[in-house]
Protein backbone atom coordinates (compact mmCIF):
# COMPACT_ATOMS: atom_id res chain seq x y z
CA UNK A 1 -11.91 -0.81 -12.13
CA UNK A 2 -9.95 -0.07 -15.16
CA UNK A 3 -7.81 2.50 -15.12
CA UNK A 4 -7.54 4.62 -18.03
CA UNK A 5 -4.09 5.03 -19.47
CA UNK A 6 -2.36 8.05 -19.69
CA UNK A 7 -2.69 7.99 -23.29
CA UNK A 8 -6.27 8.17 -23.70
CA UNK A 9 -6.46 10.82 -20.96
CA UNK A 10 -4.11 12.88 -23.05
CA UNK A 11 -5.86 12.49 -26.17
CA UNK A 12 -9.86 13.64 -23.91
CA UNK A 13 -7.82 16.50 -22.21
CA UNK A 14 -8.03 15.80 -18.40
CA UNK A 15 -6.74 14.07 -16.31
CA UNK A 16 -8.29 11.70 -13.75
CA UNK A 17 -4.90 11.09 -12.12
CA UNK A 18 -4.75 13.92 -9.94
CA UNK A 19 -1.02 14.30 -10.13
CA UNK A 20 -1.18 17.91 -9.92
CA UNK A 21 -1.31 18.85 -5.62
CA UNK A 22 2.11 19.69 -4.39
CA UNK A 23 2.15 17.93 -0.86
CA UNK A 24 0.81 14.38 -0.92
CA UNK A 25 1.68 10.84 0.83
CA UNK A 26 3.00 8.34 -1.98
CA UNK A 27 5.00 5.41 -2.13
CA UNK A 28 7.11 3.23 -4.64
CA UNK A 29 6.46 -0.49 -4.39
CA UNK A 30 7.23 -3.86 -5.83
CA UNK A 31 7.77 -7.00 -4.71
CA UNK A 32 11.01 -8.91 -5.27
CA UNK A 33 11.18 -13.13 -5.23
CA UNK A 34 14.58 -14.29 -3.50
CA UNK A 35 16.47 -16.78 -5.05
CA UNK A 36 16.08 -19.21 -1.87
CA UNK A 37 19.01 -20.72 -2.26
CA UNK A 38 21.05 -17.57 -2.07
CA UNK A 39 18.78 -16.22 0.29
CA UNK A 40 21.68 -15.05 3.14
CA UNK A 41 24.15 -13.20 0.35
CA UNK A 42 20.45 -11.35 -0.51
CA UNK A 43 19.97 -10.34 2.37
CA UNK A 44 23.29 -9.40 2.97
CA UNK A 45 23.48 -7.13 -0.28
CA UNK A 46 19.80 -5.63 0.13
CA UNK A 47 21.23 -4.18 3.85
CA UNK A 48 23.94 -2.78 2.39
CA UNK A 49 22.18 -1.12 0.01
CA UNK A 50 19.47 0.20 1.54
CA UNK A 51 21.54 0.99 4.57
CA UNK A 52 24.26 2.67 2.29
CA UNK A 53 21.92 4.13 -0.68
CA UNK A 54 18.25 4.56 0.57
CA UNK A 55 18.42 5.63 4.24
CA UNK A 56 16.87 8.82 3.98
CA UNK A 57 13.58 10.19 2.65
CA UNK A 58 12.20 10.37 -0.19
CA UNK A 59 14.47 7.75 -1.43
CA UNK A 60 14.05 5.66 2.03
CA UNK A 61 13.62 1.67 1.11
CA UNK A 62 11.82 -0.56 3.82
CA UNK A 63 11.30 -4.40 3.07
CA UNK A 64 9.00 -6.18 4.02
CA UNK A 65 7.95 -10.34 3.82
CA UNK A 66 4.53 -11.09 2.61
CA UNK A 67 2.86 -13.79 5.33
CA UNK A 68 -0.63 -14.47 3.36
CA UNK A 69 -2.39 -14.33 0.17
CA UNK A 70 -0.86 -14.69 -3.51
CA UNK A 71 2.29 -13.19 -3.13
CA UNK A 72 3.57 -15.11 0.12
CA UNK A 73 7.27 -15.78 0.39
CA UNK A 74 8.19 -12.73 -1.50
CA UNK A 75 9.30 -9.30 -0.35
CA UNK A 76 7.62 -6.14 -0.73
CA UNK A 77 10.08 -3.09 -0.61
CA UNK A 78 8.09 0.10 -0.22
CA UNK A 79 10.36 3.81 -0.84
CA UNK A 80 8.94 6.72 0.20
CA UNK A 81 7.09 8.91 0.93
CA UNK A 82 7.90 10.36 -2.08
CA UNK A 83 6.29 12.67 -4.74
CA UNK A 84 6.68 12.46 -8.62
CA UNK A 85 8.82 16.13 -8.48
CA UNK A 86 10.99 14.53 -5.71
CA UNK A 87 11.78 11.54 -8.34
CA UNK A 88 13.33 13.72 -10.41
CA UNK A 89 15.76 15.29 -8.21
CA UNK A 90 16.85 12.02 -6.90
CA UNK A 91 20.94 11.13 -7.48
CA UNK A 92 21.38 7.55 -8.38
CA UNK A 93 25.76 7.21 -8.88
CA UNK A 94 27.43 4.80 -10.49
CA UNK A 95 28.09 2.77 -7.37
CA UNK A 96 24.60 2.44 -6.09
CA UNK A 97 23.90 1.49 -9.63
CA UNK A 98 26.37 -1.13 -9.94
CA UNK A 99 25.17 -2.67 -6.47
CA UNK A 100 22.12 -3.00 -6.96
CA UNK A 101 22.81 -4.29 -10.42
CA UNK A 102 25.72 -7.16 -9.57
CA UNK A 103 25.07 -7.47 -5.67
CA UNK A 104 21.30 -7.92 -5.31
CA UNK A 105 19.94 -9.05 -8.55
CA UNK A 106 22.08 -11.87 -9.09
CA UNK A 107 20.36 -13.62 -5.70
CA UNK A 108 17.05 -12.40 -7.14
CA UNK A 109 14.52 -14.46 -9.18
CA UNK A 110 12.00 -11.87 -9.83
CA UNK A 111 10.98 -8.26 -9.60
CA UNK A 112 7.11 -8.14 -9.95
CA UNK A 113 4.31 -5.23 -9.59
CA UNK A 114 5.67 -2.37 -9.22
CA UNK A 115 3.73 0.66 -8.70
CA UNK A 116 2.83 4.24 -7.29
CA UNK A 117 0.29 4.26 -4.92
CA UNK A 118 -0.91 7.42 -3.54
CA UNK A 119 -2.79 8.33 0.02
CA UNK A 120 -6.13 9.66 -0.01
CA UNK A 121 -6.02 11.41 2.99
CA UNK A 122 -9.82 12.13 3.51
CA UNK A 123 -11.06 8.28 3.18
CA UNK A 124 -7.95 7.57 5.80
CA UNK A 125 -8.32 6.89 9.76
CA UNK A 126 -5.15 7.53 10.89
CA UNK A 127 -3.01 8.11 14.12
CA UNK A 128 -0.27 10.64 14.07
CA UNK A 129 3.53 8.60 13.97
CA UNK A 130 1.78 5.15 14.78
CA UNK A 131 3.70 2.33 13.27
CA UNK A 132 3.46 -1.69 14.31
CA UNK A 133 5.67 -2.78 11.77
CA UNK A 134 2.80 -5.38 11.04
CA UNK A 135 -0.03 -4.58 8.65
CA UNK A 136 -2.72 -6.04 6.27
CA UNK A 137 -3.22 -4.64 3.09
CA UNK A 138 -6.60 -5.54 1.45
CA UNK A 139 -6.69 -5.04 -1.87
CA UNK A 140 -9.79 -3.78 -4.20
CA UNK A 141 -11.06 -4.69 -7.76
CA UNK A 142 -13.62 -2.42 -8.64
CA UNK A 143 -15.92 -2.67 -11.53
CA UNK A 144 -15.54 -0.20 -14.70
CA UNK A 145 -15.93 3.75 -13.02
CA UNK A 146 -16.89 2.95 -10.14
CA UNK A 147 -14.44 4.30 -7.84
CA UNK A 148 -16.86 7.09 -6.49
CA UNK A 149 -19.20 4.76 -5.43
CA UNK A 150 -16.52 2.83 -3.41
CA UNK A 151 -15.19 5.75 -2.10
CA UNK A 152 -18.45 7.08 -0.96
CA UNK A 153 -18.70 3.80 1.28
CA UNK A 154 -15.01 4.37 2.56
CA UNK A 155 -16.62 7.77 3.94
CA UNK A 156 -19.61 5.84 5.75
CA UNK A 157 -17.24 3.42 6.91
CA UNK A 158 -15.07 6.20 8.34
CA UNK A 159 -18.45 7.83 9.70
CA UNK A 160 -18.38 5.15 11.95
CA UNK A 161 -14.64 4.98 13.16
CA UNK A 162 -14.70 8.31 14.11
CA UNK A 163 -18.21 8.42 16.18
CA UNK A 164 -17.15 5.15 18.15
CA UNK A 165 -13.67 6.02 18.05
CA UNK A 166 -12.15 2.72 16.92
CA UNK A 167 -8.60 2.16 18.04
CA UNK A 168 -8.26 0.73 14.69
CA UNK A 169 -6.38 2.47 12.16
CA UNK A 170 -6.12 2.94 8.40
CA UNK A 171 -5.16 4.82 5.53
CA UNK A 172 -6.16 4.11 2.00
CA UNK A 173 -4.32 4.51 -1.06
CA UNK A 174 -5.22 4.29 -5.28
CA UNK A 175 -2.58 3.34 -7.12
CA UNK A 176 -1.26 6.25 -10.09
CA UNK A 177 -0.83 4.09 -12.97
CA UNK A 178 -2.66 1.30 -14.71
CA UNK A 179 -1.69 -2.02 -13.45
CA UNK A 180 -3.50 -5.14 -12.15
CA UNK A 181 -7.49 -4.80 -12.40
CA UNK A 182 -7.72 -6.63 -9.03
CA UNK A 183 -5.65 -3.91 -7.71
CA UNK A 184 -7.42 -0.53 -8.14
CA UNK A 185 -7.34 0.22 -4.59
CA UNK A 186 -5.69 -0.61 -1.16
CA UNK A 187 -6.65 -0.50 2.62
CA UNK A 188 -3.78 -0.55 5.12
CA UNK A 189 -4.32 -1.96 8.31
CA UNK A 190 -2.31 -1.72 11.24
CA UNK A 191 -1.87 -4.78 14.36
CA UNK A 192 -0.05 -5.28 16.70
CA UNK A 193 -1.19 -8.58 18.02
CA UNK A 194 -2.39 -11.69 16.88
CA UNK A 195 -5.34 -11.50 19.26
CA UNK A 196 -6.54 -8.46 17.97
CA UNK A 197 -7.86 -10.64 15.12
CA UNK A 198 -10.19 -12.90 18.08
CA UNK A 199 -12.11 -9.12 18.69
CA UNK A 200 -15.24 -9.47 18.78
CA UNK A 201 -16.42 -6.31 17.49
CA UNK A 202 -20.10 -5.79 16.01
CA UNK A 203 -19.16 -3.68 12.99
CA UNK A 204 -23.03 -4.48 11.48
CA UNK A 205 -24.70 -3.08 14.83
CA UNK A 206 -22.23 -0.08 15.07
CA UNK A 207 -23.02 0.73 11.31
CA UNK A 208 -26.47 0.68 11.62
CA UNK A 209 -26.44 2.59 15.02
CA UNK A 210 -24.65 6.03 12.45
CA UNK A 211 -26.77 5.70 9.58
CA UNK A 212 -29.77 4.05 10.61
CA UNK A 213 -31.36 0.90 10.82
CA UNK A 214 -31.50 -1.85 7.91
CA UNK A 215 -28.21 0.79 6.15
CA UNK A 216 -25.94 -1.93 6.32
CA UNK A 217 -27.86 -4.45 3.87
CA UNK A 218 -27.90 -0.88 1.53
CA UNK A 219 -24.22 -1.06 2.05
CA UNK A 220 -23.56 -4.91 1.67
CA UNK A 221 -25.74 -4.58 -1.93
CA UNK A 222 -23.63 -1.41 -3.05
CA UNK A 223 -20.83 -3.51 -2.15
CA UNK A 224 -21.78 -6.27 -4.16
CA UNK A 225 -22.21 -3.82 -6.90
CA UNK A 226 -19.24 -1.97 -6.88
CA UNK A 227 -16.35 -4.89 -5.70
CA UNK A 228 -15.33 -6.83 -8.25
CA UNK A 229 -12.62 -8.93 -6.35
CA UNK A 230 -10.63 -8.23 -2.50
CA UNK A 231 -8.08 -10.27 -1.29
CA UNK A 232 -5.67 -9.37 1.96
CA UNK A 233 -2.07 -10.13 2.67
CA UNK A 234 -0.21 -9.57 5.80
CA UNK A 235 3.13 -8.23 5.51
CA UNK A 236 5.78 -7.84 8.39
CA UNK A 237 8.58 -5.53 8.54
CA UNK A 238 12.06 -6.13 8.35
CA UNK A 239 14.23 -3.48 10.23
CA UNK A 240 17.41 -5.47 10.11
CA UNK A 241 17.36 -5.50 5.56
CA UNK A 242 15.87 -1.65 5.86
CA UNK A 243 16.98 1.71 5.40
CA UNK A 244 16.75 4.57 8.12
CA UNK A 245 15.08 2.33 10.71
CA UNK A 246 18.36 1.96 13.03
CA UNK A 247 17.45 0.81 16.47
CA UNK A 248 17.57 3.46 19.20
């Protein structure tokens, strides 16, 4: 779905952004392309600056390395969670500046993507604390305003995690700003083994055993109506080139 810019939603008078709630889960991302052949003076300088400049929320920096899908190779630093009042109260000195600036971008060959995405916490399956350090991150182009319909499916879909109790959890987020139109929304998924990708779990039968028989062709046609484009990519965390995630 395209998103409409904040321009336009000036000029019509609302806004569709939502940026107006006080407590809400967001996070900063973009991903960054090493320079491979500088790869161990990156790493090296992205330590010490997250370790030195971003170790503490809302300002905290993880990085992660992309395993699958279009962006593999490349890192994905996520910093938060962090609201848009918090961004403004945020230091950045000259040092941290100059680090970033002369330490890490010189072994850099790209910065790419960046955005704000933002947790709905209603469409989300979550477990309290619960962090693998591995997750998949499917992302969702959605044709033009349709978002309500796809989140109304998110909310079936949910239905059906919470009445069978799936040990599998999720949290969805949108992202704040107009970007990529294959990326209007993201599901993260948690694992923490390999295996847990040989399950064999009936999804279809579960499904139809909440909302009634033949409901999940009625989903797979809204889906086909709504989805525009999905892809996934698996991403694993790096503790050792992120901030605030000593080991105990």
């Amino acid at each position: 779905m395209k998103k409409l810019s904040l321009l336009f939603v000036a000029i019509i008078g609302f806004s569709v952004l939502s940026f107006a709630q006080e407590s809400y889960t967001m996070y900063k991302t973009v991903y960054l392309t090493p320079d491979y052949e500088n790869l161990k003076d990156l790493g090296k300088a992205m330590a010490e600056y997250t370790q030195t400049y971003r170790n503490e929320e809302p300002s905290q920096t993880g990085v992660w390395v992309v395993y699958t899908g279009p962006n593999t190779g490349k890192w994905f630093l996520t910093t938060g969670s962090i609201t848009f009042t918090q961004m403004d109260d945020i230091e950045y000195s000259e040092e941290q500046r100059d680090h970033w600036l002369f330490e890490v971008m010189p072994n850099v060959e790209e910065l790419s993507d960046g955005e704000f995405w933002r947790k709905d916490e209603k469409a989300s399956y979550e477990k309290e604390d619960y962090f693998t350090g591995k997750e998949v991150l499917s992302f969702f182009g959605l044709k033009d305003f349709e978002e309500y319909r796809f989140k109304e499916m998110l909310n079936q879909v949910k239905k059906v995690y919470e009445e069978k109790e799936y040990d599998n959890y999720y949290s969805v987020y949108y992202p704040q700003f107009k970007g990529c139109d294959k990326r209007d929304v993201v599901i993260v998924g948690l694992f923490e083994k390999w295996a847990e990708f040989d399950d064999d779990r009936n999804f279809k039968s579960d499904f139809e055993d909440v909302h009634g028989e033949g409901s999940w062709s009625k989903f797979m046609r809204e889906y086909q109506d709504v989805v525009e484009s999905n892809y996934d990519e698996l991403i694993f965390f790096v503790p050792e080139l992120s901030g605030g995630y000593e080991e105990e």
